[in-house]
PDB file of N, CA and C in Angstrom:
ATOM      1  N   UNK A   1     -19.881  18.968  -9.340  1.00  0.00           N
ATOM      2  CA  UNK A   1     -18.641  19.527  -9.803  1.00  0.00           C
ATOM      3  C   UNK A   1     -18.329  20.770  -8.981  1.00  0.00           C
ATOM      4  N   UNK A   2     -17.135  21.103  -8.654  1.00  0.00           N
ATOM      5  CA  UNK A   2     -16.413  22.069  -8.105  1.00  0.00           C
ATOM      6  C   UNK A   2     -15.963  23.251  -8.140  1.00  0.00           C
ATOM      7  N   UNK A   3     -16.228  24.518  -8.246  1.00  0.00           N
ATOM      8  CA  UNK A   3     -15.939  25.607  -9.275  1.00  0.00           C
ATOM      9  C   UNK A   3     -15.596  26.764  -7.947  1.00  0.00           C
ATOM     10  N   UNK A   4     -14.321  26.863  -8.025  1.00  0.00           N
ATOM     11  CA  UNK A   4     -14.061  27.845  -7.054  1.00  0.00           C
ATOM     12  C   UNK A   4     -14.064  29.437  -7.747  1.00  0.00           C
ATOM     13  N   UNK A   5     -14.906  30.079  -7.440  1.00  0.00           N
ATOM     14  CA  UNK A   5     -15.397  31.561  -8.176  1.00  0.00           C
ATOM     15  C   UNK A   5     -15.054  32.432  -6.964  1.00  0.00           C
ATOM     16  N   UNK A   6     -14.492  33.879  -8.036  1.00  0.00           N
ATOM     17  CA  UNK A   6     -13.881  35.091  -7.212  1.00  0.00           C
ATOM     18  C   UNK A   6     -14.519  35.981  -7.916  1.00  0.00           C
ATOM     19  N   UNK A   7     -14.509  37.457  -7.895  1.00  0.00           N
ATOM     20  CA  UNK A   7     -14.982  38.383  -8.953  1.00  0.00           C
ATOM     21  C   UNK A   7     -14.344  38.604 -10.224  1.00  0.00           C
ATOM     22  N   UNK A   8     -13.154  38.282 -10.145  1.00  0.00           N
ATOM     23  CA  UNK A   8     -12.048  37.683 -11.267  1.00  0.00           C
ATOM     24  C   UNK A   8     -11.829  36.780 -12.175  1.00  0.00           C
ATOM     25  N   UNK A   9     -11.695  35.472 -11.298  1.00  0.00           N
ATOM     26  CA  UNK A   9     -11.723  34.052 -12.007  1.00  0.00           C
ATOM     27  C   UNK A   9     -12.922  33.271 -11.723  1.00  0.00           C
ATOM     28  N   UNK A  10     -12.727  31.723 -12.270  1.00  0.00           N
ATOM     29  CA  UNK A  10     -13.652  30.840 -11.862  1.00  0.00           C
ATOM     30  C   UNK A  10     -12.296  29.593 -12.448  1.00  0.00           C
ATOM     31  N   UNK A  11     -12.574  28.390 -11.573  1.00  0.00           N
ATOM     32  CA  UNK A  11     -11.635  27.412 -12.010  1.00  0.00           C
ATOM     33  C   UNK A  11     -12.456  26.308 -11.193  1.00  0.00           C
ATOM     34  N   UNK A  12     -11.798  25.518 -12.136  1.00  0.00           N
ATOM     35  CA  UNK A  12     -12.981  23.942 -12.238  1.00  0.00           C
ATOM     36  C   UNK A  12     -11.611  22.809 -11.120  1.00  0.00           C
ATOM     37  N   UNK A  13     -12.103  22.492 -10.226  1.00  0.00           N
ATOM     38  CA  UNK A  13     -11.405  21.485  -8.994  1.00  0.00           C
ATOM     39  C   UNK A  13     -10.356  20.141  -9.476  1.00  0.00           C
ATOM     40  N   UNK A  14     -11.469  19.766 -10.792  1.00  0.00           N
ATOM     41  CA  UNK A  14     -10.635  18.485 -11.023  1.00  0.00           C
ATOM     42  C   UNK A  14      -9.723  18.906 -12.975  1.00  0.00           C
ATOM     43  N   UNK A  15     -10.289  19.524 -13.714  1.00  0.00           N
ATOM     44  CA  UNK A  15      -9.932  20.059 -14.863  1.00  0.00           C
ATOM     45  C   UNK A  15      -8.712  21.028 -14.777  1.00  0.00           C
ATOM     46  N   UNK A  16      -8.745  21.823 -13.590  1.00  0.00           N
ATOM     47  CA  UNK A  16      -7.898  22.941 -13.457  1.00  0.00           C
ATOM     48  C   UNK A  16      -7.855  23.737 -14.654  1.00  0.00           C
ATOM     49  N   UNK A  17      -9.282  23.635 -15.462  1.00  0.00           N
ATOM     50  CA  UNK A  17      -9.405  24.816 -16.476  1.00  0.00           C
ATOM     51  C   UNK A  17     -10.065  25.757 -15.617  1.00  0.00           C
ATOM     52  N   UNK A  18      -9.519  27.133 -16.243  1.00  0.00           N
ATOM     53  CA  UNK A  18     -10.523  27.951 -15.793  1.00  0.00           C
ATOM     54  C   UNK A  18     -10.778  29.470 -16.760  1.00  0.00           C
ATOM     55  N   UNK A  19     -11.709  30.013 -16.118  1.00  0.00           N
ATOM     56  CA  UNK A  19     -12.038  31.305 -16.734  1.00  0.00           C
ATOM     57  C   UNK A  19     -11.615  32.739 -16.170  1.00  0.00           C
ATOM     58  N   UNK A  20     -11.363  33.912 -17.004  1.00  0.00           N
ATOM     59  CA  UNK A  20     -11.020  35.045 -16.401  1.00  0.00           C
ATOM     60  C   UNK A  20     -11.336  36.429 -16.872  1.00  0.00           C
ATOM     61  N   UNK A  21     -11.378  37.546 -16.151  1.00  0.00           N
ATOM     62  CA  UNK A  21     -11.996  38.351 -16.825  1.00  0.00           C
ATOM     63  C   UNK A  21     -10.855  39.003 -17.941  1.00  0.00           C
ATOM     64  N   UNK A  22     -11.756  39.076 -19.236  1.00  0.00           N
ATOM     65  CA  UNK A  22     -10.746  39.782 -20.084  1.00  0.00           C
ATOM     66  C   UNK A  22      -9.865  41.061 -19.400  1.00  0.00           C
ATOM     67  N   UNK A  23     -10.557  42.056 -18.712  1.00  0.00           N
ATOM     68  CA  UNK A  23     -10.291  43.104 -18.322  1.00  0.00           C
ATOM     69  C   UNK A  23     -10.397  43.268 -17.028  1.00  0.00           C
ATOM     70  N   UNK A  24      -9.295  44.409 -16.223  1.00  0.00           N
ATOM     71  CA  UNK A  24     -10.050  44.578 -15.293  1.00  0.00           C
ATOM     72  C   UNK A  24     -11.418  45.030 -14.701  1.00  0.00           C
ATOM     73  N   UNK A  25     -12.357  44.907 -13.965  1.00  0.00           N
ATOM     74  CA  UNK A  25     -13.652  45.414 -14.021  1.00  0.00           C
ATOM     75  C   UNK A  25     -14.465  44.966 -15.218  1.00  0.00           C
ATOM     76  N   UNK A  26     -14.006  44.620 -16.002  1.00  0.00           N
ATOM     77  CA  UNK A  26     -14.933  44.541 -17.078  1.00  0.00           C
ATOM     78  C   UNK A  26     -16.026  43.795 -17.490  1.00  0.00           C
ATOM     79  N   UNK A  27     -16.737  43.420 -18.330  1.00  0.00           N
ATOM     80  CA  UNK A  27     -18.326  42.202 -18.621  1.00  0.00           C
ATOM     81  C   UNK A  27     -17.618  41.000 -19.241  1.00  0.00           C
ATOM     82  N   UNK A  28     -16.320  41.201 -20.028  1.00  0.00           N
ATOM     83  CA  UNK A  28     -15.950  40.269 -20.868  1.00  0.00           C
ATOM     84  C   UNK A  28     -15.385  38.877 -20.425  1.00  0.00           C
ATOM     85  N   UNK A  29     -15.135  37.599 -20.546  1.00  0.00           N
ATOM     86  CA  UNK A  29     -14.548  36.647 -19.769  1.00  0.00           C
ATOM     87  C   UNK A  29     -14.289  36.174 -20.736  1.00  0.00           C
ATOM     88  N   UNK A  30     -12.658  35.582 -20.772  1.00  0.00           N
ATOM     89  CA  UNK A  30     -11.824  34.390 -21.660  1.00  0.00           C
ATOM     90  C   UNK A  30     -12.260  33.230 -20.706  1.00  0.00           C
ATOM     91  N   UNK A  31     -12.151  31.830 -21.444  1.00  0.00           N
ATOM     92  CA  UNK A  31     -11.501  30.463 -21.128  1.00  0.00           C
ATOM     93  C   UNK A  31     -10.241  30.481 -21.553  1.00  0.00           C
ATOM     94  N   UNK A  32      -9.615  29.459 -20.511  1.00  0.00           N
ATOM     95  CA  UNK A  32      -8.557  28.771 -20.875  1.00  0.00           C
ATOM     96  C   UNK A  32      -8.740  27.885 -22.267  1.00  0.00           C
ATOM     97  N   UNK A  33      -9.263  27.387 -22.498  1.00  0.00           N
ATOM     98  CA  UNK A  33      -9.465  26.678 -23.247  1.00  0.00           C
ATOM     99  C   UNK A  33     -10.233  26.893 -24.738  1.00  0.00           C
ATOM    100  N   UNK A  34     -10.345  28.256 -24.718  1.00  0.00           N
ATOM    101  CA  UNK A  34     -11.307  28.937 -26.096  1.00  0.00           C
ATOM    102  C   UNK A  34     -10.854  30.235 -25.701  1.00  0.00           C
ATOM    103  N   UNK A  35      -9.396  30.341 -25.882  1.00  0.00           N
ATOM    104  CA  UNK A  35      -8.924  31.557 -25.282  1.00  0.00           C
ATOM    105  C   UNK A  35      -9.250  33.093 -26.574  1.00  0.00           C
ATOM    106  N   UNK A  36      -9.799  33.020 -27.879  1.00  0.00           N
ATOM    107  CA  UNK A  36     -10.404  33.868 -28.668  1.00  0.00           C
ATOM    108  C   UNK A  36     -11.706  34.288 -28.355  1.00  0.00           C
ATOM    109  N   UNK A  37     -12.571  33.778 -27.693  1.00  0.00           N
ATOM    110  CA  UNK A  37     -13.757  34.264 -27.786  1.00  0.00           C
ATOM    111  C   UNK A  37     -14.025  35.012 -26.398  1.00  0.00           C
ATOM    112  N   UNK A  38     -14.778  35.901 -26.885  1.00  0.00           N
ATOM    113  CA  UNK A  38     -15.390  36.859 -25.536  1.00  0.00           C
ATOM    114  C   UNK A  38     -16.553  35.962 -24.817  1.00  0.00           C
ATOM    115  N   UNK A  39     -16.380  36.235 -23.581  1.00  0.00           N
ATOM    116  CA  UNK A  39     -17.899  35.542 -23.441  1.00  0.00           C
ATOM    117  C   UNK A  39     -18.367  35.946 -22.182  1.00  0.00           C
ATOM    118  N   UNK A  40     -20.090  36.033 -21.898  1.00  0.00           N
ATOM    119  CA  UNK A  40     -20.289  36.586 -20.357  1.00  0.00           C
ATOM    120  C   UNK A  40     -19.663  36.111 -18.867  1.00  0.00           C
ATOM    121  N   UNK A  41     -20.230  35.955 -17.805  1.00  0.00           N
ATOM    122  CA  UNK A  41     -19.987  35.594 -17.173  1.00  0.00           C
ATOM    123  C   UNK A  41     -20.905  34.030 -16.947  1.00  0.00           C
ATOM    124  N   UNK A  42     -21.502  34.080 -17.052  1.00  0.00           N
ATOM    125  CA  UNK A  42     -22.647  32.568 -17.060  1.00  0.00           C
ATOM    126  C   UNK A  42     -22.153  32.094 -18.474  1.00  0.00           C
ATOM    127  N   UNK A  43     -21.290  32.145 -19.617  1.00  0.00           N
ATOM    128  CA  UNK A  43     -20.845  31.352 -20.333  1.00  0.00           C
ATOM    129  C   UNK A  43     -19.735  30.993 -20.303  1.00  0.00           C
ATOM    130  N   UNK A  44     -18.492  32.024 -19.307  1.00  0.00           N
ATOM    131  CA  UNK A  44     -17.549  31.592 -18.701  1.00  0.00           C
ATOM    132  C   UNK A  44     -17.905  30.308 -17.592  1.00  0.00           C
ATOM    133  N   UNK A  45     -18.534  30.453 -16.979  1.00  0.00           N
ATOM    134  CA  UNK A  45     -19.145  29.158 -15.958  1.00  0.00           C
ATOM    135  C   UNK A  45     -19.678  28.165 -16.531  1.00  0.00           C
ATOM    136  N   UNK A  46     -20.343  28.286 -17.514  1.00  0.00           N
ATOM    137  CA  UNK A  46     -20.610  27.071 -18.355  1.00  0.00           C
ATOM    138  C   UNK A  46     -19.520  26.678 -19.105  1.00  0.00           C
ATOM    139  N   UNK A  47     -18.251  27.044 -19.625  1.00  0.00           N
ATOM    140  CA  UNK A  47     -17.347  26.433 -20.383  1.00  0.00           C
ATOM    141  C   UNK A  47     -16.434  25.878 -19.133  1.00  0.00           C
ATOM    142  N   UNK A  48     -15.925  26.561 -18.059  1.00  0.00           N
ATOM    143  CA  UNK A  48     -15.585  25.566 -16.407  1.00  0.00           C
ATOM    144  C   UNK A  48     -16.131  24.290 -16.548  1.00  0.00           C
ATOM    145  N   UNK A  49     -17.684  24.510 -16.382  1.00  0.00           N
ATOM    146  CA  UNK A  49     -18.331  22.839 -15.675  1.00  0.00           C
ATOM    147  C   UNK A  49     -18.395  22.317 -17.178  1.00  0.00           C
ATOM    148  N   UNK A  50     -18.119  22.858 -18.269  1.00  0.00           N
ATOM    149  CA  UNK A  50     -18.202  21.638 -19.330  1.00  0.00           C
ATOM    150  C   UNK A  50     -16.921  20.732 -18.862  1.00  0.00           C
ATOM    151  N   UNK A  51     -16.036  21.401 -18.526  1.00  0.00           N
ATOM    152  CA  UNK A  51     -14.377  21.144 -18.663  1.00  0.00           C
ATOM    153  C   UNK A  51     -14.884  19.653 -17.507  1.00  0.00           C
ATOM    154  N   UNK A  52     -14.696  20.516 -16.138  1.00  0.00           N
ATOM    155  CA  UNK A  52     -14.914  19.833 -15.246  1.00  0.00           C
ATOM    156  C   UNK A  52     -15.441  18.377 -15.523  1.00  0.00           C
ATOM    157  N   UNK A  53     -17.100  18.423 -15.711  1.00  0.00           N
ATOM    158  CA  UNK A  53     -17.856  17.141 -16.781  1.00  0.00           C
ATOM    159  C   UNK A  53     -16.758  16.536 -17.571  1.00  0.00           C
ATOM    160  N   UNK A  54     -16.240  16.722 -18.485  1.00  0.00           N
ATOM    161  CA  UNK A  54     -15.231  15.784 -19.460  1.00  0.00           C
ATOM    162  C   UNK A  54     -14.073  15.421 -18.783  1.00  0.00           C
ATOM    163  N   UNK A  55     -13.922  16.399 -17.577  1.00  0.00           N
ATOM    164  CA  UNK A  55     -12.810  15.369 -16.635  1.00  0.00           C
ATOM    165  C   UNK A  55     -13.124  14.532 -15.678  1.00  0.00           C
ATOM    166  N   UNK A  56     -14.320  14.087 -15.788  1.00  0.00           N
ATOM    167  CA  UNK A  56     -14.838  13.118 -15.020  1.00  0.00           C
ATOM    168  C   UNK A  56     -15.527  11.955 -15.835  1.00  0.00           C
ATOM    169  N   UNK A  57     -14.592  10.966 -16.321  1.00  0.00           N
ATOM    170  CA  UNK A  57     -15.366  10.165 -17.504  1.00  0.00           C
ATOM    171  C   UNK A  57     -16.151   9.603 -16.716  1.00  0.00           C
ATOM    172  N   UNK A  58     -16.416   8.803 -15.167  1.00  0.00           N
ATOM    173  CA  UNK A  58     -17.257   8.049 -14.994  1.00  0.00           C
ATOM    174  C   UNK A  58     -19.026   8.630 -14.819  1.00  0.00           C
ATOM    175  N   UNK A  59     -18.472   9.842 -15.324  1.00  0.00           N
ATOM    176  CA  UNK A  59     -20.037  10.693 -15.315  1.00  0.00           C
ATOM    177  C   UNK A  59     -20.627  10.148 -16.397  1.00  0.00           C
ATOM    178  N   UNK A  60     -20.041   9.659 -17.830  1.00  0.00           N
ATOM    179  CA  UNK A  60     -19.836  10.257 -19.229  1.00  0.00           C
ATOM    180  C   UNK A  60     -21.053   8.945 -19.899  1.00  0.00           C
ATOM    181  N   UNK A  61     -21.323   8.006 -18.660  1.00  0.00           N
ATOM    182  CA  UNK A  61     -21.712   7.124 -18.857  1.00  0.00           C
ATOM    183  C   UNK A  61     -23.411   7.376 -18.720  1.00  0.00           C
ATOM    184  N   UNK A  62     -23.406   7.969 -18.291  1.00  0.00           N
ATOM    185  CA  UNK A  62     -25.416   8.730 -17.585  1.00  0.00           C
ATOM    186  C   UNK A  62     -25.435   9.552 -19.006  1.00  0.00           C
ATOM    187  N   UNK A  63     -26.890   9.202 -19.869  1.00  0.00           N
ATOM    188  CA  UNK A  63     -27.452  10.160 -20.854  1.00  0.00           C
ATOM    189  C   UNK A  63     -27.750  11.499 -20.162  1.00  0.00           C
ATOM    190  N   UNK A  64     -28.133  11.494 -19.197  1.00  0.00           N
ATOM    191  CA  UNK A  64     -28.349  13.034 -18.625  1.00  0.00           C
ATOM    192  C   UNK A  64     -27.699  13.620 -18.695  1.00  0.00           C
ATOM    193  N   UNK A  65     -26.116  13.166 -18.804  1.00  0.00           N
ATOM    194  CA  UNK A  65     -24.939  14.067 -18.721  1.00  0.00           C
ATOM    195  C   UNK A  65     -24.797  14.960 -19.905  1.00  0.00           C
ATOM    196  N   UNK A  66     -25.070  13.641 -21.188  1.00  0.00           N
ATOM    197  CA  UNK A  66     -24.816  14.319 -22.392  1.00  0.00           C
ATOM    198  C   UNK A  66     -25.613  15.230 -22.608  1.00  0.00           C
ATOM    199  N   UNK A  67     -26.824  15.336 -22.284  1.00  0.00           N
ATOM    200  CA  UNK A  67     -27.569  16.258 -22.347  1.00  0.00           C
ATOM    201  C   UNK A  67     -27.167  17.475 -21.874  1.00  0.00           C
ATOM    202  N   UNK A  68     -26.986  17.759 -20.639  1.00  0.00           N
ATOM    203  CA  UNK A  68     -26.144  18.923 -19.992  1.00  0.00           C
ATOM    204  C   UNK A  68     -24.972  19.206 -20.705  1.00  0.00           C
ATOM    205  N   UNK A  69     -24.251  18.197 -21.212  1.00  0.00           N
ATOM    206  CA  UNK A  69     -23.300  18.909 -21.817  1.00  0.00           C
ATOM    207  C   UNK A  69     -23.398  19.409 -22.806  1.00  0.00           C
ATOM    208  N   UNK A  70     -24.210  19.000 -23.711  1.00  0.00           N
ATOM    209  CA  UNK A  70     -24.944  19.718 -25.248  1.00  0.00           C
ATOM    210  C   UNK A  70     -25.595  21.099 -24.533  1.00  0.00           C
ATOM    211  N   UNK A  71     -25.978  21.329 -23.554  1.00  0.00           N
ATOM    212  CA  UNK A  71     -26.724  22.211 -23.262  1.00  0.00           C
ATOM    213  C   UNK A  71     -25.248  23.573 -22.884  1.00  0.00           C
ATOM    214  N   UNK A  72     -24.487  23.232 -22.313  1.00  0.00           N
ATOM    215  CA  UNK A  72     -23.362  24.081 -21.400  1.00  0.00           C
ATOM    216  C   UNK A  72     -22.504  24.021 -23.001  1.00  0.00           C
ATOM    217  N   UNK A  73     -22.294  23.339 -24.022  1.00  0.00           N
ATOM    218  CA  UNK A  73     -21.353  23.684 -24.934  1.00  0.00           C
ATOM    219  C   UNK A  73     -22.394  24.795 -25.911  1.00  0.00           C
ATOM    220  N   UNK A  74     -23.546  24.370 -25.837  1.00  0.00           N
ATOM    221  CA  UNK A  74     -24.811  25.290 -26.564  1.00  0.00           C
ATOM    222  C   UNK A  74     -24.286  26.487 -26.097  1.00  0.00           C
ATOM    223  N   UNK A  75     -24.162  26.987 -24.662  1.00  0.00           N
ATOM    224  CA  UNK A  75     -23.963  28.246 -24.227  1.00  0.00           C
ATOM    225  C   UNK A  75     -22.733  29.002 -24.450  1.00  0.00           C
ATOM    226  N   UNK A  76     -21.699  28.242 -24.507  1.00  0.00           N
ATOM    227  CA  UNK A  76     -20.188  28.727 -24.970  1.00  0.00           C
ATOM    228  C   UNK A  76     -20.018  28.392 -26.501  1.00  0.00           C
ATOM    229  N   UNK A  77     -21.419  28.416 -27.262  1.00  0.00           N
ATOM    230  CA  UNK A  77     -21.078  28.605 -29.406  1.00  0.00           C
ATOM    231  C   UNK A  77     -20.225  27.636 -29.746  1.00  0.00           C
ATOM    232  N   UNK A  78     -20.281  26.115 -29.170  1.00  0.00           N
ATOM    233  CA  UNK A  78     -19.705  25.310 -29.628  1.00  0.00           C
ATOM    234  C   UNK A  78     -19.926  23.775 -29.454  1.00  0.00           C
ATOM    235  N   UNK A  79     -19.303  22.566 -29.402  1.00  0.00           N
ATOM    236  CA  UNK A  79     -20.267  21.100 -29.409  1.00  0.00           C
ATOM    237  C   UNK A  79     -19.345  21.098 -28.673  1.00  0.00           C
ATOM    238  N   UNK A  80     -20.084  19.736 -28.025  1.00  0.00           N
ATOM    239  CA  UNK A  80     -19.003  18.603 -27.010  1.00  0.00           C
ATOM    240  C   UNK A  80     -17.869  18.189 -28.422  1.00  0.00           C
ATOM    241  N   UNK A  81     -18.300  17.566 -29.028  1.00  0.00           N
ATOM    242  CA  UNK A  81     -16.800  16.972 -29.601  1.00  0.00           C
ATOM    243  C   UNK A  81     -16.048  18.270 -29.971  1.00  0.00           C
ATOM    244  N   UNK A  82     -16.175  19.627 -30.486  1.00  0.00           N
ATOM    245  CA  UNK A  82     -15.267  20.323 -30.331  1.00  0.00           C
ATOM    246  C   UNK A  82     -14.649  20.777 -28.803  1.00  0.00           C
ATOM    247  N   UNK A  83     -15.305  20.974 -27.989  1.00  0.00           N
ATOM    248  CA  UNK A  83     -14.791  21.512 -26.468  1.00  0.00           C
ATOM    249  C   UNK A  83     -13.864  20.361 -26.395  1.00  0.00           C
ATOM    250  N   UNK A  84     -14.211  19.181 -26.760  1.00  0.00           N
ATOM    251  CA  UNK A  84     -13.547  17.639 -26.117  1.00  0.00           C
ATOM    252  C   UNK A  84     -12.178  17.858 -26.540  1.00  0.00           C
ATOM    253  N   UNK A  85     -12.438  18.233 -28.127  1.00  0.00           N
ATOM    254  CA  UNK A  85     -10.946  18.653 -29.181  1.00  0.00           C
ATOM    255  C   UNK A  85     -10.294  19.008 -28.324  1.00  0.00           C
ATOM    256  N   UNK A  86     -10.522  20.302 -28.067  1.00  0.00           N
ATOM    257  CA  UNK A  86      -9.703  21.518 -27.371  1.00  0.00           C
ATOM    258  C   UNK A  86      -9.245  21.265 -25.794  1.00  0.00           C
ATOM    259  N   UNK A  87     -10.396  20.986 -25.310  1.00  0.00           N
ATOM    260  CA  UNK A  87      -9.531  20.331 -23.522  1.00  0.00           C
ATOM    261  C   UNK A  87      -8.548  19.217 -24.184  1.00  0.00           C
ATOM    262  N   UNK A  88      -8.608  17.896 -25.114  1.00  0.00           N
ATOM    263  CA  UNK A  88      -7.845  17.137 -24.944  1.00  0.00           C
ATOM    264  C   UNK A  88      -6.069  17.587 -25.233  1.00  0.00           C
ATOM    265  N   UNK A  89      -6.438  18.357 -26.455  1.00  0.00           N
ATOM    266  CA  UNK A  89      -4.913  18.998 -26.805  1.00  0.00           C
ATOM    267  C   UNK A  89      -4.541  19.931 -26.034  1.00  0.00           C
ATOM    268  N   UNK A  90      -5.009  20.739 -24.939  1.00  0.00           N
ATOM    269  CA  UNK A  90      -4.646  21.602 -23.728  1.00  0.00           C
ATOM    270  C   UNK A  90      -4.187  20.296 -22.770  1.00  0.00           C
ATOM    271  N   UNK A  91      -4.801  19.615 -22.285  1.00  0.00           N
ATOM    272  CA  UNK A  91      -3.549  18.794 -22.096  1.00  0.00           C
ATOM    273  C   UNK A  91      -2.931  17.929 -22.180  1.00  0.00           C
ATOM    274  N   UNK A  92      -2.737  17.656 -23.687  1.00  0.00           N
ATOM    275  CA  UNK A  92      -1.648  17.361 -24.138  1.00  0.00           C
ATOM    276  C   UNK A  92      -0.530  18.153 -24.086  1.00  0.00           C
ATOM    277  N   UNK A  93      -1.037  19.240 -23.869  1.00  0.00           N
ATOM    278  CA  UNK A  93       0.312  20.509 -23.929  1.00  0.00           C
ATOM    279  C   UNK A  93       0.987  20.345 -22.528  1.00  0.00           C
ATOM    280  N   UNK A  94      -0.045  20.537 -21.945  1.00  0.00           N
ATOM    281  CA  UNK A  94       0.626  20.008 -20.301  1.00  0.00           C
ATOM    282  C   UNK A  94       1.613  19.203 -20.219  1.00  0.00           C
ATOM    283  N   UNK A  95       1.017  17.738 -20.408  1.00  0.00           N
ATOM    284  CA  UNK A  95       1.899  16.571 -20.436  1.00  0.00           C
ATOM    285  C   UNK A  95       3.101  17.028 -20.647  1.00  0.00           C
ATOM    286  N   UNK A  96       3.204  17.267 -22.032  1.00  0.00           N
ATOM    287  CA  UNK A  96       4.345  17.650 -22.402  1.00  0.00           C
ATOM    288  C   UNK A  96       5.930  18.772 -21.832  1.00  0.00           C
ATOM    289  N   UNK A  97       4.760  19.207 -21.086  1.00  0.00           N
ATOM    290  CA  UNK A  97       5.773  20.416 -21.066  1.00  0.00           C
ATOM    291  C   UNK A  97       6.501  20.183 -19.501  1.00  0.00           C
TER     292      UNK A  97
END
């Protein structure tokens, strides 16, 4: 997976979710996609490559995957079927708009 990182952002190649720092300079990082919660920088990168992972269904098929992904939603305080929730209705919003 693809994750183009700056000291600022991080954004996932095929998801086009990405992460940013709450502040300037600061420790804190939003997702796009769990835009309430604070989170470090290595849990901002882990909520990216979750994204990334669920936009790649032909991954979705390897148990290893699920594993990693239980592991990367472990790190951002939440499950695959909720992250799944939330990327799917982000874009749905897209679509739409």
């Amino acid at each position: 997976m693809t994750l183009y990182e700056t000291s600022r952002t991080i954004i996932g190649a095929r998801s086009g979710e990405w992460a940013t720092r709450a502040t300037r300079g600061g420790s804190t990082w939003r997702l796009s996609w769990l835009p309430e919660t604070n989170l470090t920088v290595e849990q901002a990168r882990a909520g990216v490559l979750l994204a990334e992972i669920l936009a790649t269904p032909r991954t979705l098929t390897d148990p290893a995957v699920w594993d990693e992904l239980g592991r990367l939603a472990r790190q951002v305080n939440t499950t695959v079927p909720q992250a799944f929730s939330a990327l799917l209705q982000r874009a749905q919003v897209r679509r739409s708009s």
